[in-house]
C-alpha atoms as a PDB file:
ATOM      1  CA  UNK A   1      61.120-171.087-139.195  1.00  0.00           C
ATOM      2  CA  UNK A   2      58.104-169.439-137.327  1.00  0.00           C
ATOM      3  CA  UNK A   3      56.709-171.162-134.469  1.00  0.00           C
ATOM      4  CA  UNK A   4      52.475-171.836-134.503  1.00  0.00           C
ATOM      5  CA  UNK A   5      52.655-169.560-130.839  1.00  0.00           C
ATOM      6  CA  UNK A   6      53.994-166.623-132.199  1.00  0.00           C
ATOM      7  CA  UNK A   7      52.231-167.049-135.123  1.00  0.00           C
ATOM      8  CA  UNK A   8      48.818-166.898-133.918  1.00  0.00           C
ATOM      9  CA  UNK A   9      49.905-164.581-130.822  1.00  0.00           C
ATOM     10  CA  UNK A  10      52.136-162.004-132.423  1.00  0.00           C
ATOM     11  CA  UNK A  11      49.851-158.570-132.846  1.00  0.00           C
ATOM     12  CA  UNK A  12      46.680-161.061-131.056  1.00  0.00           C
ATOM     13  CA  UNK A  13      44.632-157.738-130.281  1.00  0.00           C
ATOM     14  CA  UNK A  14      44.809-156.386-133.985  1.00  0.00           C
ATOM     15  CA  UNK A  15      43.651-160.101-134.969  1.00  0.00           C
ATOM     16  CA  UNK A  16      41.093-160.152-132.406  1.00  0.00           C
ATOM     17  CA  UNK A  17      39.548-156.962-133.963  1.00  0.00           C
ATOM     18  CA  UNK A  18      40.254-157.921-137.418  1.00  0.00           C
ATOM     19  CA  UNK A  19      37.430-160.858-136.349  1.00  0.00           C
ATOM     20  CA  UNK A  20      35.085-158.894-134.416  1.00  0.00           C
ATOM     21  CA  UNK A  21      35.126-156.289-137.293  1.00  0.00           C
ATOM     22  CA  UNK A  22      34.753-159.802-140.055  1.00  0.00           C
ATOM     23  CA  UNK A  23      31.921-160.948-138.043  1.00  0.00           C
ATOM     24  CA  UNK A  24      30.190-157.701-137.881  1.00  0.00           C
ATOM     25  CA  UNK A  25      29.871-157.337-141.760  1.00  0.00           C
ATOM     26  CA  UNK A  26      29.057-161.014-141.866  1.00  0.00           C
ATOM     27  CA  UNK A  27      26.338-160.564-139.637  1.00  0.00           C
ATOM     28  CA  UNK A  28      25.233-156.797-141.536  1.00  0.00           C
ATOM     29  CA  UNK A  29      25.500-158.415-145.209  1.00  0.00           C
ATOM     30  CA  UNK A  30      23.401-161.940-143.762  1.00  0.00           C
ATOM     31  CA  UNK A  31      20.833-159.532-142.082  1.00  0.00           C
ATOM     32  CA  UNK A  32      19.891-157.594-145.452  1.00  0.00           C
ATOM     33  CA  UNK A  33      17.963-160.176-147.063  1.00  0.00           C
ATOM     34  CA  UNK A  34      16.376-158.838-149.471  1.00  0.00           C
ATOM     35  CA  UNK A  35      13.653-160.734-151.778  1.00  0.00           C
ATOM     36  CA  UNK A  36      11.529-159.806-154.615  1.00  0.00           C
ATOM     37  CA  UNK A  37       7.612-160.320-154.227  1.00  0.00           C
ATOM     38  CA  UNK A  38       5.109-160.052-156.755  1.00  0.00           C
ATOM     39  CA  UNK A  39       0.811-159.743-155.920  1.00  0.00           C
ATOM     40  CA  UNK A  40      -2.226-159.099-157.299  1.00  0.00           C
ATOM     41  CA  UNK A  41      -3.243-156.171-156.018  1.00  0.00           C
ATOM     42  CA  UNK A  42      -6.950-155.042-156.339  1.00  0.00           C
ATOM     43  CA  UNK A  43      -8.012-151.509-157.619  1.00  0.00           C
ATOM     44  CA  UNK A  44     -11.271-149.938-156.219  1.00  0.00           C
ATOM     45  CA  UNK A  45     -12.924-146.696-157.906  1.00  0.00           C
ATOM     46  CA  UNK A  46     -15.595-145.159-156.279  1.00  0.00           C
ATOM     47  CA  UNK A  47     -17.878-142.445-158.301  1.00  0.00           C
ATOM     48  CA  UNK A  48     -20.125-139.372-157.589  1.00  0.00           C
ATOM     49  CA  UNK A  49     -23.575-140.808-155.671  1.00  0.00           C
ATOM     50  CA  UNK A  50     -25.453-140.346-159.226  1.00  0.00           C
ATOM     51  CA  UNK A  51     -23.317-142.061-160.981  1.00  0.00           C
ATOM     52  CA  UNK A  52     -22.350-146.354-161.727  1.00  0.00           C
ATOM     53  CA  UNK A  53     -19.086-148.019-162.819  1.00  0.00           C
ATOM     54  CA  UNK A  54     -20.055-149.507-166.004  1.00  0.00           C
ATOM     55  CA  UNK A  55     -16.781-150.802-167.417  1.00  0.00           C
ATOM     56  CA  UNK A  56     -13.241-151.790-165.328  1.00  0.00           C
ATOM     57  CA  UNK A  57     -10.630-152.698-167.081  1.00  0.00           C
ATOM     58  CA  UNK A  58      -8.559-154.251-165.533  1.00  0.00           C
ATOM     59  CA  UNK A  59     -10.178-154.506-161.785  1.00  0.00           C
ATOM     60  CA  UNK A  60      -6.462-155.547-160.400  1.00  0.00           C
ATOM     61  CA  UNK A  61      -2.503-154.508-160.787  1.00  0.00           C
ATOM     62  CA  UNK A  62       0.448-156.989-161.259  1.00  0.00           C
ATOM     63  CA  UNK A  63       2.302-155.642-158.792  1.00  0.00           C
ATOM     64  CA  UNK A  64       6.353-156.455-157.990  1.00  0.00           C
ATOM     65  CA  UNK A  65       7.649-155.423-154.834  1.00  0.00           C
ATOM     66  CA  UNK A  66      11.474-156.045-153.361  1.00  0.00           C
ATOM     67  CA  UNK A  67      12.877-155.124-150.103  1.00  0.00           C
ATOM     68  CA  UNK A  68      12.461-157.096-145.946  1.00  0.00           C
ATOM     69  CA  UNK A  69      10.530-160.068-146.404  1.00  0.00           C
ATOM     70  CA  UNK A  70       8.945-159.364-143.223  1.00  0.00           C
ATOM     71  CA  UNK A  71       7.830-155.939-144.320  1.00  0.00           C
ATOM     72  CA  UNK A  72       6.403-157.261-147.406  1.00  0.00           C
ATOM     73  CA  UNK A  73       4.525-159.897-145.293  1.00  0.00           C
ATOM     74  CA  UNK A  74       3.395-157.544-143.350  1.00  0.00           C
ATOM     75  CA  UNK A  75       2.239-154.950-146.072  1.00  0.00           C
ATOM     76  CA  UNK A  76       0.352-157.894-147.711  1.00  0.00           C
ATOM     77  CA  UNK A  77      -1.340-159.031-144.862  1.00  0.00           C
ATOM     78  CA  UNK A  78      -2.751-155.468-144.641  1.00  0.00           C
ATOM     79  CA  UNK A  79      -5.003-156.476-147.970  1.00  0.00           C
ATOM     80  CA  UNK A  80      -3.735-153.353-150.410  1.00  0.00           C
ATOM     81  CA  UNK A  81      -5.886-151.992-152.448  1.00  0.00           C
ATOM     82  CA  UNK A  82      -5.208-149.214-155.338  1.00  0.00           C
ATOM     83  CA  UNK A  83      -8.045-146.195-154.973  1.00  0.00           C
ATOM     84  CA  UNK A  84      -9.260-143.869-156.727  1.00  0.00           C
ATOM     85  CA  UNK A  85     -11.987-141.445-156.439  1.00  0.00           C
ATOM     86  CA  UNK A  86     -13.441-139.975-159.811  1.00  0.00           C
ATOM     87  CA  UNK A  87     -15.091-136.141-159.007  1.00  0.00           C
ATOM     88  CA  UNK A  88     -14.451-135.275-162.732  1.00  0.00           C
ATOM     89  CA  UNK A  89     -17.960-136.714-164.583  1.00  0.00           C
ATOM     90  CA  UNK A  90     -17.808-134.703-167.881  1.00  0.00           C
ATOM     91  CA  UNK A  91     -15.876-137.476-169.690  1.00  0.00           C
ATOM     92  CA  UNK A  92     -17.491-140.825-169.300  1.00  0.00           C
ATOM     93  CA  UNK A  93     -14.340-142.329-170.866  1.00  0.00           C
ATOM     94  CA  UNK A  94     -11.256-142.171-168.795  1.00  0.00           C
ATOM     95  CA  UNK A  95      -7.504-143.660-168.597  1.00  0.00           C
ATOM     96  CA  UNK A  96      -5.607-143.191-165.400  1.00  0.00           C
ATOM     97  CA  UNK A  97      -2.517-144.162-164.809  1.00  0.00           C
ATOM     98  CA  UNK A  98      -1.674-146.422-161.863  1.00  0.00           C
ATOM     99  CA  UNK A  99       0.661-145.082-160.004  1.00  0.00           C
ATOM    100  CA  UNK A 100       3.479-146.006-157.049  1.00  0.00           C
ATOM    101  CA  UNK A 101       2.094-143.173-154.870  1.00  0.00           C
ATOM    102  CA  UNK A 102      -1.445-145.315-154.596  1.00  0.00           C
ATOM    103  CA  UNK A 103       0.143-148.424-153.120  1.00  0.00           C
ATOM    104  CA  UNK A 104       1.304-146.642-149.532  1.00  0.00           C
ATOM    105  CA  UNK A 105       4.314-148.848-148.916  1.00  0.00           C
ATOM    106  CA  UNK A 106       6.386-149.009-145.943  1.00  0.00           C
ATOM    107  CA  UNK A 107       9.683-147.942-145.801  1.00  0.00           C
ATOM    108  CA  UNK A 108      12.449-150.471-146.526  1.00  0.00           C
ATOM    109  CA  UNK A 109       9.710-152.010-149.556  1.00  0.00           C
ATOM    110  CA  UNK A 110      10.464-150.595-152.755  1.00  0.00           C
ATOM    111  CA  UNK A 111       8.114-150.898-156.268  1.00  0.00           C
ATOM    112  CA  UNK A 112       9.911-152.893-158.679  1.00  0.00           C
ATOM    113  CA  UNK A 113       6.891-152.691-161.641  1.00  0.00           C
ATOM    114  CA  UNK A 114       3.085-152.254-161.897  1.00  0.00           C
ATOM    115  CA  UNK A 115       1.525-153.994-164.674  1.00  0.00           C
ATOM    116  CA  UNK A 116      -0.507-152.696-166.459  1.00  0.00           C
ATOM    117  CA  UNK A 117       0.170-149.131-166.277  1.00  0.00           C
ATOM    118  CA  UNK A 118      -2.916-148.231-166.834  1.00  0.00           C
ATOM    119  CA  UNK A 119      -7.086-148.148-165.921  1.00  0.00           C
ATOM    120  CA  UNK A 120      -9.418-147.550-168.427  1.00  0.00           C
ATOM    121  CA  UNK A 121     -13.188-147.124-166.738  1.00  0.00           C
ATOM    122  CA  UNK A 122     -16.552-146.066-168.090  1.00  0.00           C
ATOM    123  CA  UNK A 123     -18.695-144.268-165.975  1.00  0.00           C
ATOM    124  CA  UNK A 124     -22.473-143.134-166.682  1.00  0.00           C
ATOM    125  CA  UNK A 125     -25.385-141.487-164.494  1.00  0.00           C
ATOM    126  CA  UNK A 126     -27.233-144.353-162.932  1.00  0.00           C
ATOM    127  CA  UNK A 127     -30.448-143.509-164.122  1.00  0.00           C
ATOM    128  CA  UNK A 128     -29.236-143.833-167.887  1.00  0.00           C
ATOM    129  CA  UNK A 129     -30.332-147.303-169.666  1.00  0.00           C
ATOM    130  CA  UNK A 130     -27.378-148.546-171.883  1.00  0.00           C
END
């Protein structure tokens, strides 16, 4: 039968490591913590100097973010906001898509969903009635 001293002494410095190397990934797997955020994030449009907004729909995104809660703090603190700039006045009707590329996000966040995917806006010369 084994004795407890040679048990826990025999090969001491490989068991040693094996800890250090247990703690380690311990610590590494504890220090990813990783959450899923969601925000309303509002959507600005700005239009050629002759020219109004009329119609908005919808004036904010659903937006679902995952990655550092800190750095999603952080990003949200910063008051987001999804632009767009319309030079294109020939159709007053338009549909854009709201894309990831308009939210800037930090590394480390990552875009889960937007919802919905897209803006529809109505644009006419701000002199026009109606």
């Amino acid at each position: 039968m084994l004795n407890l001293k040679s048990i826990l002494f025999e090969n001491f410095t490989y068991k040693i490591l094996a800890l250090f190397i247990a703690i380690i990934l311990w610590l590494f797997i504890i220090g990813r913590d990783d959450m899923q955020e969601s925000a309303q994030i509002p959507i600005d449009i700005k239009v050629p100097q002759n020219y109004v907004l009329k119609r908005m729909d919808p004036d904010q995104a659903d937006v679902v973010f995952r990655g550092n809660p800190k750095l999603i703090r952080r990003y949200l603190r910063s008051k987001p906001r999804i632009q767009y700039v319309i030079y294109n006045t020939k159709n007053p009707f338009l549909r854009l898509e709201i894309r990831e590329d308009k939210l800037d996000l930090p590394f480390g966040v990552n875009l889960i969903s937007i919802q919905p995917r897209y803006l529809n806006i109505e644009i006419r010369e701000a002199d026009e009635n109606g």
